[in-house]
Protein backbone atom coordinates (compact mmCIF):
# COMPACT_ATOMS: atom_id res chain seq x y z
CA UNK A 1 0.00 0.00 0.00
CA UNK A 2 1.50 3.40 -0.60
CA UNK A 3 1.45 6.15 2.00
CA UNK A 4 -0.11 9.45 1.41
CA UNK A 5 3.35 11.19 2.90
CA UNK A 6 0.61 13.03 5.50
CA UNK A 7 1.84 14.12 8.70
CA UNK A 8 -0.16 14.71 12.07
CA UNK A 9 1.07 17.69 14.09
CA UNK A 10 0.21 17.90 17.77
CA UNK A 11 1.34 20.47 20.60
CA UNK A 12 1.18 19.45 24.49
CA UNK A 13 2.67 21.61 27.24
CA UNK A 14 3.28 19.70 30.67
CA UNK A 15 5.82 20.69 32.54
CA UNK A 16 9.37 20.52 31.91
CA UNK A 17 9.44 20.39 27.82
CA UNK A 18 12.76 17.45 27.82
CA UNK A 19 10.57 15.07 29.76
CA UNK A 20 7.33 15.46 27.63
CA UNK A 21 9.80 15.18 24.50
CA UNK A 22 11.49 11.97 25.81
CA UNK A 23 8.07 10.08 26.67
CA UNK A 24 6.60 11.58 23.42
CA UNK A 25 9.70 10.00 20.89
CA UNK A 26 9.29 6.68 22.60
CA UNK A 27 5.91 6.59 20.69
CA UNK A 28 5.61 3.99 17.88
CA UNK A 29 4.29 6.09 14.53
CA UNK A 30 5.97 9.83 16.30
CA UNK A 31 8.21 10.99 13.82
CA UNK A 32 9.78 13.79 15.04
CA UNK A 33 9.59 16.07 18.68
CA UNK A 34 11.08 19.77 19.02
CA UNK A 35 10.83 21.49 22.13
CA UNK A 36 10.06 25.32 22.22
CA UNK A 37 7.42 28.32 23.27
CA UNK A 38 4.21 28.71 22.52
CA UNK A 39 1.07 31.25 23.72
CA UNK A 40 3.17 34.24 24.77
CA UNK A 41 3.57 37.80 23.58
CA UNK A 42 7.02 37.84 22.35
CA UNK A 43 8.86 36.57 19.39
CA UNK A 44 11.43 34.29 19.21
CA UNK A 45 12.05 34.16 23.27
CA UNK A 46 14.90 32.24 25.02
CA UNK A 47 14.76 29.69 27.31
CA UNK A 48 16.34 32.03 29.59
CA UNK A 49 13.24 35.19 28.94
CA UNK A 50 10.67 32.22 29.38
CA UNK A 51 12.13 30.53 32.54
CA UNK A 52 12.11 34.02 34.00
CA UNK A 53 8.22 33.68 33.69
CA UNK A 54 8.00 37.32 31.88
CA UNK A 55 6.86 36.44 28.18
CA UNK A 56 3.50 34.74 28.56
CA UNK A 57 5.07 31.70 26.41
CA UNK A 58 5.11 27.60 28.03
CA UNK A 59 6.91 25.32 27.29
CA UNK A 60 6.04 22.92 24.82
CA UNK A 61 6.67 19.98 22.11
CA UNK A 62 5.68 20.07 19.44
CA UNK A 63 4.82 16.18 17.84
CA UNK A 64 4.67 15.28 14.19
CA UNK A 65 3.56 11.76 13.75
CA UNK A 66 2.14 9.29 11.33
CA UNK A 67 -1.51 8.87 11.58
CA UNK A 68 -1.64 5.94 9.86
CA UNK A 69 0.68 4.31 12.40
CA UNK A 70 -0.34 6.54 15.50
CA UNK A 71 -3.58 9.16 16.29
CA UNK A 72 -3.95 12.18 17.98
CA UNK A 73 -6.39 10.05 20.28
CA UNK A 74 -3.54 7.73 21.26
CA UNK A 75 -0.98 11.11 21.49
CA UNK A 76 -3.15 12.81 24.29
CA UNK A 77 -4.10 10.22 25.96
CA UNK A 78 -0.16 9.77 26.21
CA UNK A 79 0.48 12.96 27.38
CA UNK A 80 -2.51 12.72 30.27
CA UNK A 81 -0.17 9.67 31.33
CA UNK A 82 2.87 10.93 31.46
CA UNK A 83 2.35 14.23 33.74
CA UNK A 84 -0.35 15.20 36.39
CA UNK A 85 -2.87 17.16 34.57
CA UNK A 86 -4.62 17.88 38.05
CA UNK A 87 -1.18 20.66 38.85
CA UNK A 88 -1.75 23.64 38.41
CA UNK A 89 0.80 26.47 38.65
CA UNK A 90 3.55 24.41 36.92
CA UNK A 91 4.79 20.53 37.06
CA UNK A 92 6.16 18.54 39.89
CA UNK A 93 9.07 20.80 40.89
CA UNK A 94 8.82 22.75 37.99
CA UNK A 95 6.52 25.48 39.74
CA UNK A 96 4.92 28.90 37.13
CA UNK A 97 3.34 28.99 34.44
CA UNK A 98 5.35 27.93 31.85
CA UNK A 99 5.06 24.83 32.86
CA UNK A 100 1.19 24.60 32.92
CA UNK A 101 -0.52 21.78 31.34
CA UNK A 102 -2.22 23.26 27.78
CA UNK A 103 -3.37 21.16 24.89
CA UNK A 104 -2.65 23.60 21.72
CA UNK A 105 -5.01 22.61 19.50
CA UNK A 106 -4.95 22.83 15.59
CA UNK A 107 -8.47 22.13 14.53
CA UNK A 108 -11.60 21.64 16.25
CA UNK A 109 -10.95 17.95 15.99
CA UNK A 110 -8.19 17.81 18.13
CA UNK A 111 -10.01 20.35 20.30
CA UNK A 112 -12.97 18.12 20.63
CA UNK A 113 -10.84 14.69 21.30
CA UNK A 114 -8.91 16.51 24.16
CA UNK A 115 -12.47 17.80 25.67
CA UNK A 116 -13.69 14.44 25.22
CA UNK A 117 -10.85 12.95 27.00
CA UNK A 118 -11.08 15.41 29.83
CA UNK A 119 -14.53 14.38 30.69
CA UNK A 120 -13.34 10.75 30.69
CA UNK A 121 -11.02 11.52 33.60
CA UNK A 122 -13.03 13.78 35.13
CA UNK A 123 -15.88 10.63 35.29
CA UNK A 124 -12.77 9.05 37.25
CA UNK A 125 -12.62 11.25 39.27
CA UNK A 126 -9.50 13.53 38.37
CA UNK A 127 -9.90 17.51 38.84
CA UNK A 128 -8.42 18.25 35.28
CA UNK A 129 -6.73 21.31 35.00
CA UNK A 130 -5.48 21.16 31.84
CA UNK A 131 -6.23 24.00 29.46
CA UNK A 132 -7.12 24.10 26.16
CA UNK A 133 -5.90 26.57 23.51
CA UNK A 134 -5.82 27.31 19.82
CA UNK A 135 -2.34 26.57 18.59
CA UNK A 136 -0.50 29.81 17.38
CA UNK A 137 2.83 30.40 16.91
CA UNK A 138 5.64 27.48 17.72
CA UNK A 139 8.81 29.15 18.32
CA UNK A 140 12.00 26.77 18.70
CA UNK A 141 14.11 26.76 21.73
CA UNK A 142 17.57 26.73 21.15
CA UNK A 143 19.61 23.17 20.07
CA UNK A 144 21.13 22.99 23.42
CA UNK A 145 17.52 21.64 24.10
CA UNK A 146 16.65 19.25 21.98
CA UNK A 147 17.17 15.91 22.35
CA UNK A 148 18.12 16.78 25.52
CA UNK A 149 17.93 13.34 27.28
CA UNK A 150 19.27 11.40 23.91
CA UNK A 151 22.00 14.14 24.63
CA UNK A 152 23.29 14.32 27.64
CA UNK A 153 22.23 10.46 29.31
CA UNK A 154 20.29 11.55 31.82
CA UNK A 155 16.54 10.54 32.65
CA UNK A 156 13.55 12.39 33.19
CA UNK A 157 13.22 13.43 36.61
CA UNK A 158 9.64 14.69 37.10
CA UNK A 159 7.86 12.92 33.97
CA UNK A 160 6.76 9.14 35.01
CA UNK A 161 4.10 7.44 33.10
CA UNK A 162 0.69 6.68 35.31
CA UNK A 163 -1.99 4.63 33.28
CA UNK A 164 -5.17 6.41 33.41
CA UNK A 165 -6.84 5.39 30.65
């Protein structure tokens, strides 16, 4: 069968942006993470302006995948497993709001699977906080960043997968 060459693009913010990438390239059918900024009111801000908390931006992957090999569906419900989308104020030690949990959002398809699998976990009894937003601008942090686990050896220290769904 030949592929159509189409590519999914999703955006989750939770926490620290190395230890959503890491869980997030493990997936079978993810072809490609980069970490970065998204939401704020400044362009192309550092890791250093965004950790200060000052821009408005979070930090974020951004997931392209095959959606023949993996959905958006199975993406989210990845990313409500590997941080605690009850936080709010940040992630584990990672405490503003930079590290929030958002869903960006690209359509309202992806916007509509995220609400729906909010409600799931709220039926279970979770008090979801995380957002959802429309997906704007995705603005690359610098290379230092990515990869950063492949990089440097070390392991997540504040992403863990917990099986909620």
């Amino acid at each position: 069968m030949m592929s159509n060459n189409k590519q999914g693009k999703a955006i989750f913010a939770g926490g620290c942006f190395w230890g959503v990438e890491d869980l997030m390239q493990k997936e079978e059918g993810v072809i490609s993470t980069s970490v970065g900024f998204t939401g704020g009111n400044k362009d192309n801000p550092t890791y250093k302006e965004v950790s200060a908390g000052g821009t408005g931006h979070i930090e974020a992957v951004e997931v392209v995948y095959d959606p023949e090999k993996v959905s958006y569906e199975k993406l989210t419900k990845l990313f409500f497993e590997i941080h605690d989308p009850t936080q709010v104020g940040g992630q584990g030690p990672d405490i503003g709001s930079q590290y929030e949990s958002v869903i960006f959002y690209a359509d309202d398809n992806q916007k509509e699977i995220a609400e729906k699998l909010i409600a799931i976990l709220k039926e279970k009894g979770l008090n979801v906080a995380t957002i959802l937003e429309k997906a704007g601008t995705f603005w690359l942090a610098e290379e230092s960043h990515q990869d950063y686990y492949i990089k440097s050896g070390k392991r997540p220290y504040c992403h863990i997968y917990t099986k909620r769904f």
